[in-house]
N, C-alpha and C. Protein backbone atom coordinates (compact mmCIF):
# COMPACT_ATOMS: atom_id res chain seq x y z
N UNK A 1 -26.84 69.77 -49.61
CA UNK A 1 -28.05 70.56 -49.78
C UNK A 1 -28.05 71.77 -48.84
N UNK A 2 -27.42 71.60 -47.60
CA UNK A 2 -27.47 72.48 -46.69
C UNK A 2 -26.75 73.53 -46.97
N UNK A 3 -25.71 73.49 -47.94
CA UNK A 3 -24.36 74.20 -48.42
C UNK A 3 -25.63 75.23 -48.88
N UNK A 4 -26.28 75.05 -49.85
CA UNK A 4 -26.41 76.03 -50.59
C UNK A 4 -27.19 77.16 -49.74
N UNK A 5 -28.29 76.53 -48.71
CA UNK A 5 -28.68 77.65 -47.96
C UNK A 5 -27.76 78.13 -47.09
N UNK A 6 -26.61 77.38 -46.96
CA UNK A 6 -25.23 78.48 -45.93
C UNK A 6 -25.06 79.34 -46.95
N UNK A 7 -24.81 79.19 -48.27
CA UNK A 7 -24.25 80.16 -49.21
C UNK A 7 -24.74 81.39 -49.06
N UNK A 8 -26.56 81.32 -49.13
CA UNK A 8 -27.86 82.34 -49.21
C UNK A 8 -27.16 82.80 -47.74
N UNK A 9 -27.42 82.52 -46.93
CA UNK A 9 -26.96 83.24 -45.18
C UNK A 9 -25.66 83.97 -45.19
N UNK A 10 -24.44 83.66 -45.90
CA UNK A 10 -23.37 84.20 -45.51
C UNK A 10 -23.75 85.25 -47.06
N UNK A 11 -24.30 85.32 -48.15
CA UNK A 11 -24.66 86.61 -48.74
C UNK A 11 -25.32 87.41 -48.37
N UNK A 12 -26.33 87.43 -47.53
CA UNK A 12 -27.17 88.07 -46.89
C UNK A 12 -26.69 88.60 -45.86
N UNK A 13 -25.81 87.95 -44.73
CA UNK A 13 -25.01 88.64 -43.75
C UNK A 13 -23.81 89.52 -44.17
N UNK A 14 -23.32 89.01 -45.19
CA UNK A 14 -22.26 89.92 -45.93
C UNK A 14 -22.82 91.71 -45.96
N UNK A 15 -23.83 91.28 -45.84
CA UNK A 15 -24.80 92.94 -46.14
C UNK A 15 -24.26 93.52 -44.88
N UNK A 16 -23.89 93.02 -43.87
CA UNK A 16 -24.17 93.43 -42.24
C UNK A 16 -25.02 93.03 -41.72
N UNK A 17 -25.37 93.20 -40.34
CA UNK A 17 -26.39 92.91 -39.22
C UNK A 17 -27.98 92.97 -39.70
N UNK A 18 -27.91 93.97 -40.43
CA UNK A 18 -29.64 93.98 -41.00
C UNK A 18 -29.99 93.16 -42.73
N UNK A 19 -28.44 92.60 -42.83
CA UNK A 19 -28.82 91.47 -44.04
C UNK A 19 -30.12 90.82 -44.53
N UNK A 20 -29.98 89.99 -43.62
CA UNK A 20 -31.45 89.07 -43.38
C UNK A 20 -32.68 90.04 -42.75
N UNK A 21 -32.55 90.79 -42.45
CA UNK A 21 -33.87 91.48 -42.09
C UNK A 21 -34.18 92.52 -43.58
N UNK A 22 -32.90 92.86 -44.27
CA UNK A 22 -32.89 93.16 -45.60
C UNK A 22 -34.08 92.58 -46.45
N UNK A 23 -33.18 91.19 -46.50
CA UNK A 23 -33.85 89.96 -46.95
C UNK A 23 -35.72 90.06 -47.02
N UNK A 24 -35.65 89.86 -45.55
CA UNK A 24 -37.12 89.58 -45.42
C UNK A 24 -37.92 91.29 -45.89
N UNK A 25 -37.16 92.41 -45.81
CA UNK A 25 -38.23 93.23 -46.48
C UNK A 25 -38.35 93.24 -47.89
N UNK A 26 -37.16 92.66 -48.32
CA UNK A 26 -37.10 92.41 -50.13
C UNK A 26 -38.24 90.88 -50.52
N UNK A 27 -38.62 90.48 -49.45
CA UNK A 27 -39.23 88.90 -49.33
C UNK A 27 -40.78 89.87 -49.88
N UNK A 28 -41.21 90.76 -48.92
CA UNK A 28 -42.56 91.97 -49.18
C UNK A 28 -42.57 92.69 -50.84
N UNK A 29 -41.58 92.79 -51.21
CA UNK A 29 -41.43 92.99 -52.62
C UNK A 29 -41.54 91.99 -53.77
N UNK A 30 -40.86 90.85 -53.16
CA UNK A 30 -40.96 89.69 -54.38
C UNK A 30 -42.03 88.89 -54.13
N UNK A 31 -43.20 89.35 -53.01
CA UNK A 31 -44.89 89.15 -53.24
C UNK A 31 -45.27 89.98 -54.54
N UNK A 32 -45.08 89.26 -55.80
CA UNK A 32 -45.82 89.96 -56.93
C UNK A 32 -47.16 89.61 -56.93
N UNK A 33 -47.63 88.85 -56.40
CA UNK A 33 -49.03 88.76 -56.33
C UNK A 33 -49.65 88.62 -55.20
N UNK A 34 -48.97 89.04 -53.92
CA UNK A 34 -49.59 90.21 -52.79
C UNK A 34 -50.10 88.77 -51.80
N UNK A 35 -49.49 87.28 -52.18
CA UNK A 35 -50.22 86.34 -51.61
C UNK A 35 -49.43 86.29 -49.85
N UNK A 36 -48.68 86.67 -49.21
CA UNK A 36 -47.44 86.70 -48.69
C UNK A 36 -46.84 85.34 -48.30
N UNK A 37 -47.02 85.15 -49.88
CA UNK A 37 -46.09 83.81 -49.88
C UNK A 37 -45.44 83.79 -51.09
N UNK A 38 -44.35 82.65 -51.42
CA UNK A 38 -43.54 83.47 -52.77
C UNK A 38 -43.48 81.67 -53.47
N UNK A 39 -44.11 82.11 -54.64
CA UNK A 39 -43.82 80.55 -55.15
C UNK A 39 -42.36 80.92 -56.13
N UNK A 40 -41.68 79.96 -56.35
CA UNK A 40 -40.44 79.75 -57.50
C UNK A 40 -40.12 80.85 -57.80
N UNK A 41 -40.98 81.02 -59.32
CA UNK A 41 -40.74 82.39 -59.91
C UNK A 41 -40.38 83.12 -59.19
N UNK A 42 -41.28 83.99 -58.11
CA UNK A 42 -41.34 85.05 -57.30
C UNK A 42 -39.58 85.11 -56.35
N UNK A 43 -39.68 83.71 -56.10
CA UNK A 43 -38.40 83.41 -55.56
C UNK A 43 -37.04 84.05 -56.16
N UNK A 44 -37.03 83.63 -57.46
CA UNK A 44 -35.94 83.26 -58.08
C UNK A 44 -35.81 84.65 -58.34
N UNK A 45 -36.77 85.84 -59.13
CA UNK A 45 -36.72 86.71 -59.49
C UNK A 45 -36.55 87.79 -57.67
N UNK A 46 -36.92 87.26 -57.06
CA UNK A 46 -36.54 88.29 -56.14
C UNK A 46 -34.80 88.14 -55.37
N UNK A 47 -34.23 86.87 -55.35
CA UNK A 47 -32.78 86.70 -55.06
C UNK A 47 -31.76 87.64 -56.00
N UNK A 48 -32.45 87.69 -57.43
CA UNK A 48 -31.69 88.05 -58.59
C UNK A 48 -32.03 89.50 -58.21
N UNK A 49 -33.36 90.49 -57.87
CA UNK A 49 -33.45 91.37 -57.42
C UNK A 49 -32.48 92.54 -56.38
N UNK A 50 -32.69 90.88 -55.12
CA UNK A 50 -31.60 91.54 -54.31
C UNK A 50 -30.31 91.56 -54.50
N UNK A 51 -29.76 90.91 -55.50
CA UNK A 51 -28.37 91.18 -55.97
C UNK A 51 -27.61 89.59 -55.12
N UNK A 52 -28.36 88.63 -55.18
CA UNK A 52 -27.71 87.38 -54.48
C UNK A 52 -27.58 86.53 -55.51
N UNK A 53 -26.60 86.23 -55.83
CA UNK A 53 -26.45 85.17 -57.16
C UNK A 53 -26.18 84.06 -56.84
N UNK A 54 -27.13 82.74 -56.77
CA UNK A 54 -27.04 81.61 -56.36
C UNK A 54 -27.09 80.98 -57.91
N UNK A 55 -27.59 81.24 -58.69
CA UNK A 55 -27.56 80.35 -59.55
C UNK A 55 -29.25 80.03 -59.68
N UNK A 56 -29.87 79.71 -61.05
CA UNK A 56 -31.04 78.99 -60.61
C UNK A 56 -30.95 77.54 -60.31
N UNK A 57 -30.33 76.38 -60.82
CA UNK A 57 -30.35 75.00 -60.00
C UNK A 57 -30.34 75.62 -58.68
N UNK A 58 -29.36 76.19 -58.07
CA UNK A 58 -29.36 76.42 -56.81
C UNK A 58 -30.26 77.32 -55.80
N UNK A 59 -30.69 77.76 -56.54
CA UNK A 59 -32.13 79.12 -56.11
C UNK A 59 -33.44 77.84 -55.86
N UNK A 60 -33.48 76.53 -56.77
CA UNK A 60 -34.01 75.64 -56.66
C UNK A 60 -34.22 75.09 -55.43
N UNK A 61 -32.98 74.57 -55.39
CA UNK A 61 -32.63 73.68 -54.40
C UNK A 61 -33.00 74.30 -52.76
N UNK A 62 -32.66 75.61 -52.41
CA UNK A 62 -32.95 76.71 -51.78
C UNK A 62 -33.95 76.58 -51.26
N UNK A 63 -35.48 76.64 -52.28
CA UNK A 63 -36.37 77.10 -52.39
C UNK A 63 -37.18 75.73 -51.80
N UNK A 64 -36.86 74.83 -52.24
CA UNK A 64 -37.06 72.87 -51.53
C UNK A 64 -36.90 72.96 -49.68
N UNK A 65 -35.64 73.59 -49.56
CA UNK A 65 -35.28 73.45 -47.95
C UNK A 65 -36.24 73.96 -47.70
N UNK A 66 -36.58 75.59 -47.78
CA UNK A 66 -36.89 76.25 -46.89
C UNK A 66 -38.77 76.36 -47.20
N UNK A 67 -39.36 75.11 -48.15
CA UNK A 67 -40.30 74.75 -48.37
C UNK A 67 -41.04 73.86 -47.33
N UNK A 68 -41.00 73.69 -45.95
CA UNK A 68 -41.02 72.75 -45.43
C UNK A 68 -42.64 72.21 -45.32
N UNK A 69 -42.91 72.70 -45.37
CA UNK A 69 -44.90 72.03 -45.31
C UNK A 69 -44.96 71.47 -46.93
N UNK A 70 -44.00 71.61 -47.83
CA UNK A 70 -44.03 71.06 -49.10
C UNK A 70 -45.37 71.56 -50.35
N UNK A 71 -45.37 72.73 -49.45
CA UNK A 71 -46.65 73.60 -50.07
C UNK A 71 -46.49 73.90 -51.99
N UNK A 72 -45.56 74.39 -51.98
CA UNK A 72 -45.16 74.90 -53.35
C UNK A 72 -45.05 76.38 -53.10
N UNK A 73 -45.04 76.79 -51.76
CA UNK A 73 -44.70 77.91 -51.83
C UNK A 73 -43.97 77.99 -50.77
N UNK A 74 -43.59 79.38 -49.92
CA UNK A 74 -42.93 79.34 -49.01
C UNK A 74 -43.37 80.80 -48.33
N UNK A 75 -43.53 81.01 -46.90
CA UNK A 75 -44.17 82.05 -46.64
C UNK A 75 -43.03 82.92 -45.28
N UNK A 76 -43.35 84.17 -45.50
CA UNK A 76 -42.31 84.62 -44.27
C UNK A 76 -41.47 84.00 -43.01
N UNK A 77 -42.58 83.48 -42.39
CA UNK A 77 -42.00 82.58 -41.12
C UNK A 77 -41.19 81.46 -41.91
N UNK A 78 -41.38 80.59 -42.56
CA UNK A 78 -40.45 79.76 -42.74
C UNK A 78 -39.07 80.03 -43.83
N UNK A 79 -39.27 81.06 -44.54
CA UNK A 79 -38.06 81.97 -45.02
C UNK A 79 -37.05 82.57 -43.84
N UNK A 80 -37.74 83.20 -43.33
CA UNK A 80 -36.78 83.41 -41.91
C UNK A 80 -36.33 82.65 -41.30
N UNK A 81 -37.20 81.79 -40.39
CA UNK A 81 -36.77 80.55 -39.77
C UNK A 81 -35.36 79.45 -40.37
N UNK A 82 -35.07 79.81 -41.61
CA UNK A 82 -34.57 78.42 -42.28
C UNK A 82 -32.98 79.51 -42.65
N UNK A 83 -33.69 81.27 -42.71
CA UNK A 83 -32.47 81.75 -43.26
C UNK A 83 -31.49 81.91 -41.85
N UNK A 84 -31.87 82.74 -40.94
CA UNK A 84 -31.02 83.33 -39.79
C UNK A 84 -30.65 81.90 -39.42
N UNK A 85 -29.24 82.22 -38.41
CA UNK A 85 -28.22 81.23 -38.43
C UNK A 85 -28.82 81.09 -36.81
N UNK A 86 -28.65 79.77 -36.35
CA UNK A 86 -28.99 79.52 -34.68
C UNK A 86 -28.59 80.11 -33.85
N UNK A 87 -28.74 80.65 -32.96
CA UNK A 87 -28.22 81.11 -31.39
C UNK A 87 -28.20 80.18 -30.84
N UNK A 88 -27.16 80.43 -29.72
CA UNK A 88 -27.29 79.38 -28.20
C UNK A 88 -28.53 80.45 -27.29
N UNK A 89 -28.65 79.48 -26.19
CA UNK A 89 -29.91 79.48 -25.31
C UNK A 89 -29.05 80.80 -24.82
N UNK A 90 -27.92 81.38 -24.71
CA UNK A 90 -27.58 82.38 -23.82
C UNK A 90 -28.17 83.50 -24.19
N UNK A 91 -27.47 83.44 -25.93
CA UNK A 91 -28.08 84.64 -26.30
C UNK A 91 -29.76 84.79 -26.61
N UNK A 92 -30.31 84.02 -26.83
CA UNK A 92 -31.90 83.95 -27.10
C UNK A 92 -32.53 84.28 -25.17
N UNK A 93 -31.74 83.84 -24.37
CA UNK A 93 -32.21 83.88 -22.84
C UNK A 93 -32.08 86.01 -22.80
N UNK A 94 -30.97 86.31 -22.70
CA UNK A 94 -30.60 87.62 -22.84
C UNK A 94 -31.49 88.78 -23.98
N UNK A 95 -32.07 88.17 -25.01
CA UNK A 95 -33.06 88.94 -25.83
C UNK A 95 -34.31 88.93 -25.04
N UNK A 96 -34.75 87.25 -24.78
CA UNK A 96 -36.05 87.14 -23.91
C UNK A 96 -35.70 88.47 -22.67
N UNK A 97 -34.94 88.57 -21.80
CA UNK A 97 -35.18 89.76 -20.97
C UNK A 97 -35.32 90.95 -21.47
N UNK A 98 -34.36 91.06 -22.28
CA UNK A 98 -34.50 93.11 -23.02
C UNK A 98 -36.27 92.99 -23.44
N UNK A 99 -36.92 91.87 -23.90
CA UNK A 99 -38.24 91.41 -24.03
C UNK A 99 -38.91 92.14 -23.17
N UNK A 100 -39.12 91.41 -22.31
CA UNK A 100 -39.40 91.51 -20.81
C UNK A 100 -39.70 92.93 -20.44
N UNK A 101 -38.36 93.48 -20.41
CA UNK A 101 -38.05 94.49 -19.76
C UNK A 101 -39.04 96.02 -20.68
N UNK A 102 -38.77 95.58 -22.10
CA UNK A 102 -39.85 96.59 -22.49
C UNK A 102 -41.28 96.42 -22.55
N UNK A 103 -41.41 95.18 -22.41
CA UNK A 103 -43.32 94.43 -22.37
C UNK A 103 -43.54 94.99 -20.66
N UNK A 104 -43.26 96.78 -20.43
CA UNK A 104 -43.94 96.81 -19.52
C UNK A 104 -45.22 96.12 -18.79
N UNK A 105 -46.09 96.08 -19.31
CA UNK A 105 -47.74 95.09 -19.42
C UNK A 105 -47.72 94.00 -19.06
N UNK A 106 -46.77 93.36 -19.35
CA UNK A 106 -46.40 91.83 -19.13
C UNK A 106 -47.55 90.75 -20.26
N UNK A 107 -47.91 91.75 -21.42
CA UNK A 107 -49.15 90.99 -22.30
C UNK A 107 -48.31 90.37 -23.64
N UNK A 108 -47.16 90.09 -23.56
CA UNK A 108 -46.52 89.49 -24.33
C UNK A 108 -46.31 90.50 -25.86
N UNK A 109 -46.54 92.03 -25.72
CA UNK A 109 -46.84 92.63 -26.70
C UNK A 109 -45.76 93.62 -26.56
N UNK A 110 -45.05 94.52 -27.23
CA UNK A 110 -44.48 95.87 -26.69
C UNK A 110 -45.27 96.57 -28.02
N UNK A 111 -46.10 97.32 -27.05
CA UNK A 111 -46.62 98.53 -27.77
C UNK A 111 -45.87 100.06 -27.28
N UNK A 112 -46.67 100.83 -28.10
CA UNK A 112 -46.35 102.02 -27.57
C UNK A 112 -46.71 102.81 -26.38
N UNK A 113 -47.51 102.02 -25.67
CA UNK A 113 -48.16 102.23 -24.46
C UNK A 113 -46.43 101.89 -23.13
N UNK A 114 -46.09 100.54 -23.76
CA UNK A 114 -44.66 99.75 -22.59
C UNK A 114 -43.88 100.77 -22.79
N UNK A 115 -43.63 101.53 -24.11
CA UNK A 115 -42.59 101.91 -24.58
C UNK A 115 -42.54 103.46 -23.75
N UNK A 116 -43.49 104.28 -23.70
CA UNK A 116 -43.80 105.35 -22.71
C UNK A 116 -42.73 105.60 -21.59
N UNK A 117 -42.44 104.41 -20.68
CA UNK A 117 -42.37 104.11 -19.76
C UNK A 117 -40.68 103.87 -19.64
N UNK A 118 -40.27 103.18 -20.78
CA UNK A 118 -38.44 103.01 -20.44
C UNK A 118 -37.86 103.47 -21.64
N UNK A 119 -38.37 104.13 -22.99
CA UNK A 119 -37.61 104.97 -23.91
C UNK A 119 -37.81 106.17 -23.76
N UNK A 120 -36.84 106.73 -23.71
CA UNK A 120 -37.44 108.19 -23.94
C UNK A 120 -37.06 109.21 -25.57
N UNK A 121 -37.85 109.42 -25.95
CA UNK A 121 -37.61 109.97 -27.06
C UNK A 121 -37.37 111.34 -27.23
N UNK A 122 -37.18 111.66 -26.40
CA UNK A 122 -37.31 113.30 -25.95
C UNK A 122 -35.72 113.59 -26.75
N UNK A 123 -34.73 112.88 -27.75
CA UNK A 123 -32.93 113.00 -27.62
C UNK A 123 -33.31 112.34 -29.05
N UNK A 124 -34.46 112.25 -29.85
CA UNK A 124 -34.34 111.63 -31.03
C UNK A 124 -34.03 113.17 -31.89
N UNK A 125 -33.22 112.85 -32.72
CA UNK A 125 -33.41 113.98 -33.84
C UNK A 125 -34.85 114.62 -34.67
N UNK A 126 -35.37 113.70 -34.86
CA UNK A 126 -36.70 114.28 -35.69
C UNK A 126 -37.92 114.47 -34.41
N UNK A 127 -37.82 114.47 -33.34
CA UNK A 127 -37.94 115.01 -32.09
C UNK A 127 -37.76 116.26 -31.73
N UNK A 128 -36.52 116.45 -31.71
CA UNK A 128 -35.87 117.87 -30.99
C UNK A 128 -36.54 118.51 -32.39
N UNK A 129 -36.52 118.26 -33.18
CA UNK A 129 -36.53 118.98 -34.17
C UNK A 129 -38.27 119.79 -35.01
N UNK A 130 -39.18 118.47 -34.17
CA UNK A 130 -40.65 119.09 -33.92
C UNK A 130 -41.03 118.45 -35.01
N UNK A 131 -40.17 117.63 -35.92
CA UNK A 131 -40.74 116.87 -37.46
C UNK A 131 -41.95 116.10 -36.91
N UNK A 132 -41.29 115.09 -35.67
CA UNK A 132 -42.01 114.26 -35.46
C UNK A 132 -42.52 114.14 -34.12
N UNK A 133 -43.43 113.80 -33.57
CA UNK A 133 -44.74 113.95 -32.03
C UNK A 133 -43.69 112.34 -31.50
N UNK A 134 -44.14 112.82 -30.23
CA UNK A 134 -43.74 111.26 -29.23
C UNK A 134 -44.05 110.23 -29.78
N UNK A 135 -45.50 110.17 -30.03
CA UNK A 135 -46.05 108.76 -30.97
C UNK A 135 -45.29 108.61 -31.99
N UNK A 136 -44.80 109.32 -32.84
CA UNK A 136 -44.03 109.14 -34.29
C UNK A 136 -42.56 108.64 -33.90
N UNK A 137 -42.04 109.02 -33.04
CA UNK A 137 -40.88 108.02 -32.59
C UNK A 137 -41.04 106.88 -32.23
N UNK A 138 -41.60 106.69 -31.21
CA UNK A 138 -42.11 105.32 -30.35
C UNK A 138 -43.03 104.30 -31.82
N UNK A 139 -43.24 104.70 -32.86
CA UNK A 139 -44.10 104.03 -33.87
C UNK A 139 -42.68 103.47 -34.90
N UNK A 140 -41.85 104.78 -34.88
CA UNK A 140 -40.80 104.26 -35.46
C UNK A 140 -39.61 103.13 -35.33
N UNK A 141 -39.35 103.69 -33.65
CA UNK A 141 -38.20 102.49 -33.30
C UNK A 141 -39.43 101.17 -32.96
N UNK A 142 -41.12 101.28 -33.25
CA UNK A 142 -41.29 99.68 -33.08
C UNK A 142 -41.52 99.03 -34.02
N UNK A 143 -41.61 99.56 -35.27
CA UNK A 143 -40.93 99.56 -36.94
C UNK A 143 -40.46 98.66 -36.81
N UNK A 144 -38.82 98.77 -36.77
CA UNK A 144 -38.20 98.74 -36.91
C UNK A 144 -37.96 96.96 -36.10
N UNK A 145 -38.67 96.13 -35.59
CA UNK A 145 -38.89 95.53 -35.01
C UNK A 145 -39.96 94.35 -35.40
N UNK A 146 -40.49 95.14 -35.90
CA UNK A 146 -42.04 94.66 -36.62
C UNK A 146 -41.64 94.12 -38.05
N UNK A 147 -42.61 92.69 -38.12
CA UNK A 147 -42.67 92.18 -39.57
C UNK A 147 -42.75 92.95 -40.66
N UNK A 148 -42.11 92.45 -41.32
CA UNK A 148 -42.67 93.38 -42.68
C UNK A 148 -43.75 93.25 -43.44
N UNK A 149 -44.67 92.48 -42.95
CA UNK A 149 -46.57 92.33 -43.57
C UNK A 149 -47.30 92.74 -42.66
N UNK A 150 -46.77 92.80 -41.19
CA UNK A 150 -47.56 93.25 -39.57
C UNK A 150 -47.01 94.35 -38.93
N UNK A 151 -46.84 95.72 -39.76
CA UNK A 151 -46.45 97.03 -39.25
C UNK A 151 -47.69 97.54 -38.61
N UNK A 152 -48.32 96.49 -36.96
CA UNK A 152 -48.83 96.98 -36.68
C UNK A 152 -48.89 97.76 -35.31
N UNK A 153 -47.55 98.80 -34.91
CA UNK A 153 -47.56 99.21 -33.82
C UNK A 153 -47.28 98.02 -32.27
N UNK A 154 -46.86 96.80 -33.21
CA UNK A 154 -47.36 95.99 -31.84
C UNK A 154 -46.36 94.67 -32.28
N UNK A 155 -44.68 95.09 -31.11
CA UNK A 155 -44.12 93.70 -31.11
C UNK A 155 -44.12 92.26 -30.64
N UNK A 156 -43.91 91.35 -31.17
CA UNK A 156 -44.28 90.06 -30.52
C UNK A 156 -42.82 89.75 -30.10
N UNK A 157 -42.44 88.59 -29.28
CA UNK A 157 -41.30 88.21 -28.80
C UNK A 157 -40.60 87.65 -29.92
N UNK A 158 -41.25 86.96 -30.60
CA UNK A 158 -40.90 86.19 -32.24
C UNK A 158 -40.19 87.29 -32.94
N UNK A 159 -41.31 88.27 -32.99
CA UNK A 159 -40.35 89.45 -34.25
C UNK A 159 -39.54 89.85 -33.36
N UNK A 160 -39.43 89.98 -32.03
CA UNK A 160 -37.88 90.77 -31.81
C UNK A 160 -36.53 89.94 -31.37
N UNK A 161 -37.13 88.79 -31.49
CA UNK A 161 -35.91 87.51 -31.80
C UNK A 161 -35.68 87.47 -33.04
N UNK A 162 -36.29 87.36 -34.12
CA UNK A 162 -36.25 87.64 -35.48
C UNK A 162 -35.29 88.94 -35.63
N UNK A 163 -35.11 89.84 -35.33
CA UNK A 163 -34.47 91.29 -35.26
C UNK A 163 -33.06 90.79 -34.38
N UNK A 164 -33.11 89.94 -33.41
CA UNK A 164 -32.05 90.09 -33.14
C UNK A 164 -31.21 88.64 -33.56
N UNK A 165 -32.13 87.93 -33.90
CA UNK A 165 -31.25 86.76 -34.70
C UNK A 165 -30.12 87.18 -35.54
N UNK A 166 -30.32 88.72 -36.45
CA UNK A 166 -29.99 88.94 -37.51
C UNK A 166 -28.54 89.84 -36.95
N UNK A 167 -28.83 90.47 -35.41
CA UNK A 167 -27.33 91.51 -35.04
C UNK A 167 -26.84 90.07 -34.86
N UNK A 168 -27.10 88.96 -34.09
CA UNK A 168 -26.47 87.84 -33.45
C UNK A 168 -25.57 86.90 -34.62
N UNK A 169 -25.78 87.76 -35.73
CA UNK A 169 -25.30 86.72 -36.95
C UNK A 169 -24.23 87.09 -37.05
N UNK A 170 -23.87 88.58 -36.97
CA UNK A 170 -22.69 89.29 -37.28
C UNK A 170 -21.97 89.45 -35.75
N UNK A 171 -22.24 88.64 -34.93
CA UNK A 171 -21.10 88.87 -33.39
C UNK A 171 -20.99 87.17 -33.24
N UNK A 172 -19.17 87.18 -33.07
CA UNK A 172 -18.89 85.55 -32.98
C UNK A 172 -19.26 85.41 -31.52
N UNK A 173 -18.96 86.11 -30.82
CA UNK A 173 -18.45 85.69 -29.24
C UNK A 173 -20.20 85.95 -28.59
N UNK A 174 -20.02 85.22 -28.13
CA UNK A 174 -21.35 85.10 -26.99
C UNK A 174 -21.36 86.08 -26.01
N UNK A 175 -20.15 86.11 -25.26
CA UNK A 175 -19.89 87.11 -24.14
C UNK A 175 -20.04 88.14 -24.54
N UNK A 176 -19.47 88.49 -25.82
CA UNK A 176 -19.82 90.01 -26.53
C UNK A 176 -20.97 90.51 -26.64
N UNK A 177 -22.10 89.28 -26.90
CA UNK A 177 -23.04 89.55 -27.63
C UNK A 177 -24.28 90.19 -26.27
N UNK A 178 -23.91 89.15 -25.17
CA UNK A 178 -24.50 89.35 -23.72
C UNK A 178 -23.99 91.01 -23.32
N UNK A 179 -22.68 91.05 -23.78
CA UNK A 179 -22.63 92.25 -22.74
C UNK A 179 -23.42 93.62 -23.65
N UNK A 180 -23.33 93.57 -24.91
CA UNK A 180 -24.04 94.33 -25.98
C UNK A 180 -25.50 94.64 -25.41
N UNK A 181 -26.20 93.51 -25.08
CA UNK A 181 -27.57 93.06 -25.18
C UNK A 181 -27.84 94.04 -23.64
N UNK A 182 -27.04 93.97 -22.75
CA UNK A 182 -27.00 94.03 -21.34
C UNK A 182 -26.80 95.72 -21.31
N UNK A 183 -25.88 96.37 -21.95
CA UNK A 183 -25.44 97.84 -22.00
C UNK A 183 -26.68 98.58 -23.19
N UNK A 184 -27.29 98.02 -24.17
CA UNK A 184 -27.79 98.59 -24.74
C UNK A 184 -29.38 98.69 -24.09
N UNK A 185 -29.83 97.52 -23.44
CA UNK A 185 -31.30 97.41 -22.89
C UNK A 185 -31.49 97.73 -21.36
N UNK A 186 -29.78 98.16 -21.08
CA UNK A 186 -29.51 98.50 -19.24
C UNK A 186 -30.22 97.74 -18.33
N UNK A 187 -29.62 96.38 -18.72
CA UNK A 187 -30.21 94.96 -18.17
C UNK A 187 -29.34 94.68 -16.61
């Protein structure tokens, strides 16, 4: 049974690093009825959408795992939760700091207020370029971070483990993944 949701994970990572985060914004689309939860149908027609061919027995079977409250439906958090592949404590320890480190505030939030303070956007292209104001960057890279039903300016530690569950899928080595985490957040 487990096979078939490895199948769904290694198609979705096949995409690259933003596979599964793919996933979950195609998850916002195959809400045809805006509930943000996806029963069967919605399911089945949105895998076939994204171009993942499991099969329906197997889109079934899929749809059972990652059903876990046995609701009849299945809702973001536990679509995610069931798709991204586990980390060790190293790498989830090493995200918790880059965390940290931008939750200037220490309120468990990174807004655009933390972000002020250790990004600078002043070297973004649509920046230099006057398209876009300080806020319009700092709104963008926390986008990019942010659920895809809660684009609200405001990251939680969840969504940016969620974000990095998904680079952590596509790096085998741990050490790699630490020193990545460490050079990119200048930890």
């Amino acid at each position: 049974m487990a096979d078939v949701l490895e199948e769904l994970r290694q198609q979705c990572l096949s995409r690259g690093a933003a596979g599964i985060k793919g996933l979950g914004r195609t998850f916002r689309i195959m809400d045809d009825d805006g509930s943000k939860s996806l029963n069967l149908q919605e399911f089945q027609k949105g895998l076939e959408t994204y171009g993942v061919n499991v099969g329906l027995e197997k889109a079934k079977q899929i749809f059972t795992i990652i059903d876990k409250d046995r609701s009849g439906t299945i809702d973001f958090n536990e679509f995610l939760e069931k798709l991204r592949p586990p980390m060790s404590s190293t790498r989830v320890q090493v995200i918790k700091q880059a965390f940290q480190k931008l939750d200037s505030t220490g309120d468990g939030l990174v807004t655009i207020e933390d972000l002020q303070g250790v990004y600078n956007s002043k070297h973004h292209p649509k920046y230099k370029s006057g398209e876009w104001t300080e806020e319009q960057v700092f709104r963008s890279f926390l986008d990019s971070f942010d659920s895809p039903y809660e684009k609200d300016g405001k990251v939680t530690l969840e969504e940016f483990v969620n974000y990095y569950s998904g680079v952590s899928a596509s790096i085998d080595d741990d050490a790699y993944f630490v020193t990545m985490m460490q050079n990119a957040w200048k930890l």
